[in-house]
Protein backbone atom coordinates (compact mmCIF):
# COMPACT_ATOMS: atom_id res chain seq x y z
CA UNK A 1 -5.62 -66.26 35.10
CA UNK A 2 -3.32 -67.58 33.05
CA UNK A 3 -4.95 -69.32 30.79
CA UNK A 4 -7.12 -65.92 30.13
CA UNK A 5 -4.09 -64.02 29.51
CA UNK A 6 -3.15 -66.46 26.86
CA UNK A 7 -6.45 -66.32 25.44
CA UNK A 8 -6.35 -62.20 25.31
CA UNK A 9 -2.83 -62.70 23.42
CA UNK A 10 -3.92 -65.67 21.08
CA UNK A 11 -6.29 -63.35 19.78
CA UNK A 12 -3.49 -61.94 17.35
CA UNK A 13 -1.43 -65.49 16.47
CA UNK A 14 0.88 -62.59 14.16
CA UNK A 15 2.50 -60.57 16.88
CA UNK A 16 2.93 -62.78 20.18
CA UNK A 17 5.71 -64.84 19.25
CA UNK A 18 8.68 -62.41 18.66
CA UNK A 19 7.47 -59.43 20.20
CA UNK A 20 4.12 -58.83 19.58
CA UNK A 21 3.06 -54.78 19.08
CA UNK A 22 7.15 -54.30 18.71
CA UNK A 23 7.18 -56.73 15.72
CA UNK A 24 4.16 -55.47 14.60
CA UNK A 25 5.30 -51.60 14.77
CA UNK A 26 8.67 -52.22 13.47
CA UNK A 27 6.89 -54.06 10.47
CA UNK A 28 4.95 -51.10 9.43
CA UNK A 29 7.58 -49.03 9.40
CA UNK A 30 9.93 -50.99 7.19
CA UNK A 31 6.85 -51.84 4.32
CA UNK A 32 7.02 -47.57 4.74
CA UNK A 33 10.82 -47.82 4.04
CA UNK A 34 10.18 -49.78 1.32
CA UNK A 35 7.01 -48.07 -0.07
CA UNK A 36 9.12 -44.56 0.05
CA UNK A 37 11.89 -46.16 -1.54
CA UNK A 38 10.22 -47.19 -4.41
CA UNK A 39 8.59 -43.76 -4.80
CA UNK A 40 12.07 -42.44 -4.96
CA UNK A 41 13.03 -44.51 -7.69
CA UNK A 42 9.97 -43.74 -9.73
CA UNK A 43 10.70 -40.59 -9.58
CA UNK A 44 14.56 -40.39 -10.95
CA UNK A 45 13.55 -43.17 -13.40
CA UNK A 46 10.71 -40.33 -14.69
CA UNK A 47 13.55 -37.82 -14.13
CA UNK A 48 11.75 -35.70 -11.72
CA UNK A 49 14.29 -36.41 -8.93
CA UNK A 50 17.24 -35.31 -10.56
CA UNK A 51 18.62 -31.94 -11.48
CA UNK A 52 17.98 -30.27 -14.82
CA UNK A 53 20.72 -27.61 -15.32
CA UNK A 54 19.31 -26.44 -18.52
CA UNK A 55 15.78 -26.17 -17.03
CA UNK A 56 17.39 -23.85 -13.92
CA UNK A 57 19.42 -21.63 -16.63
CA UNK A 58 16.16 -21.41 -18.71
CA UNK A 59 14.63 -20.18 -15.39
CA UNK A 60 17.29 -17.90 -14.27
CA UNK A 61 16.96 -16.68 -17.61
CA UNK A 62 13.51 -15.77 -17.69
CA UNK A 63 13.55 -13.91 -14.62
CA UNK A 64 16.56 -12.18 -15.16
CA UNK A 65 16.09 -8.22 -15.51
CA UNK A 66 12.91 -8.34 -13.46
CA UNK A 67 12.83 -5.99 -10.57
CA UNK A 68 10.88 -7.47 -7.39
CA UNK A 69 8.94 -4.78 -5.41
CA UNK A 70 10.01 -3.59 -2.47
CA UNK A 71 8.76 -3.73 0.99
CA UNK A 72 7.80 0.13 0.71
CA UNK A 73 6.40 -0.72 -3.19
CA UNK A 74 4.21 -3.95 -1.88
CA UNK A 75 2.51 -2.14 0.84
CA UNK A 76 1.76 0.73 -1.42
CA UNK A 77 0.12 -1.62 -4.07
CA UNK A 78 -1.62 -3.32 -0.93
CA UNK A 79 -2.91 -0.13 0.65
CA UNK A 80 -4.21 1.84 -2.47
CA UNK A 81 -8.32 1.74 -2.76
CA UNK A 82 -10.55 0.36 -5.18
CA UNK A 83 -11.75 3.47 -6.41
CA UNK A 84 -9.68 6.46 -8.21
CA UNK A 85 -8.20 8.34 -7.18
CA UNK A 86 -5.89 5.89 -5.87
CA UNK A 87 -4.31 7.85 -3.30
CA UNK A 88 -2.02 6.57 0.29
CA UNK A 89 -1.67 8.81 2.81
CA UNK A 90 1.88 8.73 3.85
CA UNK A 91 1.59 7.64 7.67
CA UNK A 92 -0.36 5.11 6.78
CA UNK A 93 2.82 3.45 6.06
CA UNK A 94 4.86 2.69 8.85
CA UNK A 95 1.72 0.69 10.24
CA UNK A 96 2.51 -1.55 7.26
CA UNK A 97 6.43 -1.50 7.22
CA UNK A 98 8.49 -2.19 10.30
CA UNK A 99 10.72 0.74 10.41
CA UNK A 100 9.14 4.31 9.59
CA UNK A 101 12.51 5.72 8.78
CA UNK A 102 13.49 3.30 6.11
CA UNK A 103 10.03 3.43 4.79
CA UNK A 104 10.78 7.58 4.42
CA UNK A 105 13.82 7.39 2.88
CA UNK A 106 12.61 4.77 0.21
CA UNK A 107 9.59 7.24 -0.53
CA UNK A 108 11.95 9.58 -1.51
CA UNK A 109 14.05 7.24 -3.34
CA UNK A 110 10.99 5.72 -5.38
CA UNK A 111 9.87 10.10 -6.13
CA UNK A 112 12.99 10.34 -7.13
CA UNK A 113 13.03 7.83 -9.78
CA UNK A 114 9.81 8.43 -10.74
CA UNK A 115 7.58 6.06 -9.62
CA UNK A 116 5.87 7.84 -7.48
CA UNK A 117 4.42 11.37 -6.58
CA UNK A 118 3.78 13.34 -3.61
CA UNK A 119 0.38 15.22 -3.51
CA UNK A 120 -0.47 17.61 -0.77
CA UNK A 121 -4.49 17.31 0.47
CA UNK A 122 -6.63 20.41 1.26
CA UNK A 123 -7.85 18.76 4.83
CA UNK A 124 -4.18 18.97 7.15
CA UNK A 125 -0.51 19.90 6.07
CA UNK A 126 0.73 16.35 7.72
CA UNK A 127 -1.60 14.69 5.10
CA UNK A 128 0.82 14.16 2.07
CA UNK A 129 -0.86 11.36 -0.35
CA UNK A 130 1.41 9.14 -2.93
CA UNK A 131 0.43 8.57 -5.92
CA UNK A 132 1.53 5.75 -8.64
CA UNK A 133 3.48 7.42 -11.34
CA UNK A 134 1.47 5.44 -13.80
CA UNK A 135 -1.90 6.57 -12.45
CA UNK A 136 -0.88 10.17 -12.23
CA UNK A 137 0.19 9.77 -15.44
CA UNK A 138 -3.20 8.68 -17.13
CA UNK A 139 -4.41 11.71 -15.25
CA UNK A 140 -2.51 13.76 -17.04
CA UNK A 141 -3.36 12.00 -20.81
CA UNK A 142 -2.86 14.93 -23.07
CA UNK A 143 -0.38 17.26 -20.88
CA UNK A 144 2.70 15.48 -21.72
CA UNK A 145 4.59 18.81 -20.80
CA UNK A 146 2.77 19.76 -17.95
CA UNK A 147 3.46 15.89 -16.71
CA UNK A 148 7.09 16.28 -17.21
CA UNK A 149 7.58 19.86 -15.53
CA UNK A 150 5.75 17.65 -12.33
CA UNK A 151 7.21 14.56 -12.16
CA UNK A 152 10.63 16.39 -12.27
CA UNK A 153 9.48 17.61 -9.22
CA UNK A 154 7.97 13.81 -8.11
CA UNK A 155 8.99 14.35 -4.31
CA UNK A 156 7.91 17.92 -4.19
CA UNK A 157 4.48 19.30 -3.09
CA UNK A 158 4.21 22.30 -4.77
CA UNK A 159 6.03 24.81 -7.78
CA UNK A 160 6.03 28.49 -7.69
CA UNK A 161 4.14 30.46 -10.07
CA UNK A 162 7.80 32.06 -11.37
CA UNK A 163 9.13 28.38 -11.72
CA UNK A 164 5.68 27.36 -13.77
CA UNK A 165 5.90 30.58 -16.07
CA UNK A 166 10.06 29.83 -16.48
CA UNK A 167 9.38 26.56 -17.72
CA UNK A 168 7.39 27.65 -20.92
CA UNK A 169 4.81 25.26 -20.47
CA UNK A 170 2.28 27.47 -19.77
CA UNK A 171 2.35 29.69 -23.05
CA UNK A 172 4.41 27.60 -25.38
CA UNK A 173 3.53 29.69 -27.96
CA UNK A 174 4.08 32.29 -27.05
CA UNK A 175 8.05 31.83 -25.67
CA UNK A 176 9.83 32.79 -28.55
CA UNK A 177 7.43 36.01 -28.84
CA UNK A 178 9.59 39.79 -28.72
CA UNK A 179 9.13 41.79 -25.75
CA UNK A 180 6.11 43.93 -27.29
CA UNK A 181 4.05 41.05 -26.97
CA UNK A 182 4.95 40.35 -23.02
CA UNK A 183 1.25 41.28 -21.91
CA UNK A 184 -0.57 38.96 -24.52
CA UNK A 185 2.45 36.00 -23.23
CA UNK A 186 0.83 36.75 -19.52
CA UNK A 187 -3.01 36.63 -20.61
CA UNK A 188 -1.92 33.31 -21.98
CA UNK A 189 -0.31 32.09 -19.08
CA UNK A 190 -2.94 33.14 -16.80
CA UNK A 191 -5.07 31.43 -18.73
CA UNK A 192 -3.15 28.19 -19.05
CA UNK A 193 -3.15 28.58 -15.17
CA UNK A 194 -6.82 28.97 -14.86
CA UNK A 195 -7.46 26.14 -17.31
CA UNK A 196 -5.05 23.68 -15.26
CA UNK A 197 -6.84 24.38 -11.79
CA UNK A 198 -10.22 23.85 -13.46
CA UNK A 199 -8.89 20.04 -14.84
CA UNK A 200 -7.74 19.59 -11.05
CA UNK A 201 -4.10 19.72 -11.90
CA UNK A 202 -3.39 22.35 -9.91
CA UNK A 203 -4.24 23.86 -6.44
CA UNK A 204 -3.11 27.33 -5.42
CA UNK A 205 -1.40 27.57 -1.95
CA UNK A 206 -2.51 30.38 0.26
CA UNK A 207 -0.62 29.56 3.04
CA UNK A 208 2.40 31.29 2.32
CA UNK A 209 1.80 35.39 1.75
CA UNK A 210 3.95 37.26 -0.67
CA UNK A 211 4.75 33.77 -2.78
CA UNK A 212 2.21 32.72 -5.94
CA UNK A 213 2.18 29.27 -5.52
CA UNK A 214 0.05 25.82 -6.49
CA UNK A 215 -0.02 22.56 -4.88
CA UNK A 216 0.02 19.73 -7.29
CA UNK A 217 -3.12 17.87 -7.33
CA UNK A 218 -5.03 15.67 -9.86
CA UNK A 219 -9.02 14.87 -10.77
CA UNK A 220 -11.00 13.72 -7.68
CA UNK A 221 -8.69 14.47 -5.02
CA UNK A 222 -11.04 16.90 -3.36
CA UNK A 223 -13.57 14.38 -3.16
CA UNK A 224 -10.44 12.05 -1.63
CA UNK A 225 -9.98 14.28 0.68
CA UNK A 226 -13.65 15.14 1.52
CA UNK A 227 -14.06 11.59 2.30
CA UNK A 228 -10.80 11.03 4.47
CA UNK A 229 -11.93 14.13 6.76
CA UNK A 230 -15.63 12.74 7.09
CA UNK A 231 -14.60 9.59 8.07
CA UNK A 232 -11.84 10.62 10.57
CA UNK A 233 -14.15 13.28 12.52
CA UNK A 234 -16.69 10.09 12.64
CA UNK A 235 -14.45 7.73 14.18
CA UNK A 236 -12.96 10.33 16.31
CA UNK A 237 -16.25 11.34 17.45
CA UNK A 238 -16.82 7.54 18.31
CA UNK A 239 -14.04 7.35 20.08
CA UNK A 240 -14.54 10.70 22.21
CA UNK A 241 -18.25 8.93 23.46
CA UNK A 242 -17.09 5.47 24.02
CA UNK A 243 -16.91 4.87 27.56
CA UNK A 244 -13.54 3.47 28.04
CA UNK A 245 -12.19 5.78 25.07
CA UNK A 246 -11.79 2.74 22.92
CA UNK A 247 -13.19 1.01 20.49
CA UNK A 248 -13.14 -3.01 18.88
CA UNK A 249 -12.15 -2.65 15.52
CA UNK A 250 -12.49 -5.85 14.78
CA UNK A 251 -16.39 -5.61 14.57
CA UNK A 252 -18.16 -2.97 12.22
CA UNK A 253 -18.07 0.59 13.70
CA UNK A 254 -21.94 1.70 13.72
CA UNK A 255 -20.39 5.21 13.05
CA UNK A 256 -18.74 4.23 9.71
CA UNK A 257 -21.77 2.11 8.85
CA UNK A 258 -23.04 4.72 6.12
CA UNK A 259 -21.43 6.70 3.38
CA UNK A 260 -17.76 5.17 4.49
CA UNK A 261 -16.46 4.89 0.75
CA UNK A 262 -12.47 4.64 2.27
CA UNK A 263 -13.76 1.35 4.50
CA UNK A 264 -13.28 0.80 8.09
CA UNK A 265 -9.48 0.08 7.85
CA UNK A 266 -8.28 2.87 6.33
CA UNK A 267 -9.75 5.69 8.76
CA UNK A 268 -8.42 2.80 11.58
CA UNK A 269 -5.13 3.02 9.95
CA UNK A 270 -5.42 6.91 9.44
CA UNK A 271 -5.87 7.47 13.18
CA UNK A 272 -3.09 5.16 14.71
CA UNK A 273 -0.75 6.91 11.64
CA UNK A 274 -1.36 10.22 13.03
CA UNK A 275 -0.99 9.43 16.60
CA UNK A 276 -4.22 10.22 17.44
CA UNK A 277 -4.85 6.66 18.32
CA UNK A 278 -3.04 3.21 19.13
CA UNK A 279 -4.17 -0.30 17.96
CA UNK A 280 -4.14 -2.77 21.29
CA UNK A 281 -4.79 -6.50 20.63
CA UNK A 282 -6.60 -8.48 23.00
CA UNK A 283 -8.16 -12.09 23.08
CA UNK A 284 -11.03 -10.47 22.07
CA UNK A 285 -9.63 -8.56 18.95
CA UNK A 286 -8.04 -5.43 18.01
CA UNK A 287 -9.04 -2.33 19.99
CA UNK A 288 -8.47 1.58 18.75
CA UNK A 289 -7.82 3.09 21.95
CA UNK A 290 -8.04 7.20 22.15
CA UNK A 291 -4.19 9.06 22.77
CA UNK A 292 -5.77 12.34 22.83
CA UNK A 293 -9.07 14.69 23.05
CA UNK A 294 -10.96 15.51 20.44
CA UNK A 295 -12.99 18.56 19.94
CA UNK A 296 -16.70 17.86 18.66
């Protein structure tokens, strides 16, 4: 027995006399010392291990004025479509940032520096869009005046009539003209009004009696909003026939299958912003379970 035993160790002359697997183990890791080491030394004598102050000022340098986005800002630029009009619906939001009030407040903050603007949609009065300035702006291309009277008012969802014919912009014309000539100033700024709701600039607001109003709008938000409604009465409707009033998400609802030009996620998003639903994840994925009827 013996004698086999030192045969099974005599098969590896190298590690049975001071050890044998120790030696060996403690061998390998001190060529990796030593392998390591000399990588280390490569390195500074290449000068890639040591500390280049003028490289890091150059750096600071360059980045210095630039204005990283902001949680509110990234998740805006993350949940705008593919397709103009780029619109987000403001509760999508908080589904995307942590806390909804913070993500309020730095709407308003970002409308009222401009970079954004609030647009009221035809379908529900909880569904405010946000626009990108910049995008709103293109929109606008050739209305420099008309773009300035609204992005005064970035954070605001509508202007009076009195406030739009006060501003000038309507009949510019036709501001400096004497009192005789008030009823051609009107036709003019009827017409300015009638030509601004025909570009899709302008929406008038029926839901308030005795004030002339218009909701600010832009090119291709009915269709915007067309689409959001079709798509949430779909998924709804899903929902309402399911059997356990919920739905996996995480495969392709057959009700949004056709003529979905929003996607999936959005009208997933659009329900659990609203409260009409509430995303549940599972092992087996993320279900849309219902929080409330829904009429047919």
């Amino acid at each position: 027995m013996a004698e086999a035993f030192r045969g099974l160790s005599s098969s590896s002359e190298s590690e049975d006399e001071d050890g044998g697997f120790l030696r060996t183990y403690a061998d390998e890791r001190a060529s990796k010392r030593r392998r390591m080491a000399a990588a280390v030394e490569a390195a500074q004598e290449s000068g890639g291990g040591e500390y280049d102050a003028a490289a890091a000022a150059a750096a600071d340098a360059a980045f210095e004025g630039v204005e990283l986005p902001s949680d509110v800002e990234a998740a805006l630029a993350v949940l705008r479509p593919r397709l103009p009009p780029r619109l987000v619906l403001a509760h999508h939001l908080p589904g995307v940032v942590e806390r909804r009030g913070d993500c309020e407040r730095e709407l308003r903050d970002l409308a009222a520096r401009r970079k954004v603007k609030y647009l009221q949609l035809p379908t529900a009065g909880s569904d405010v869009a946000v626009v990108d300035a910049g995008e709103y702006a293109a929109a606008l291309a050739g209305r420099p005046a008309f773009l300035e009277f609204a992005m005064a008012r970035a954070g605001r969802l509508y202007a009076t009539e009195a406030e739009l014919r006060e501003s000038g912009i309507l009949a510019p014309g036709e501001a400096a003209a004497p009192p005789a000539a008030g009823r051609r100033r009107e036709d003019a700024e009827r017409a300015a009004l009638d030509e601004l709701r025909a570009a899709g600039l302008l929406r008038p607001r029926r839901d308030a009696p005795g004030v002339a109003a218009w909701w600010f709008a832009m090119p291709r938000c009915g269709a915007f909003a067309a689409a959001t409604l079709a798509g949430r009465r779909k998924l709804q409707l899903a929902l309402k026939r399911s059997k356990y009033k919920e739905l996996n998400v995480d495969k392709p609802v057959a009700a949004l299958k056709k003529a979905c030009p929003l996607g999936q996620e959005f009208h997933v998003r659009d329900l659990v912003g609203r409260g009409d639903a509430e995303l549940v994840r599972r092992p087996a994925g993320r279900f849309l379970r219902s929080r409330r009827g829904f009429d047919d």
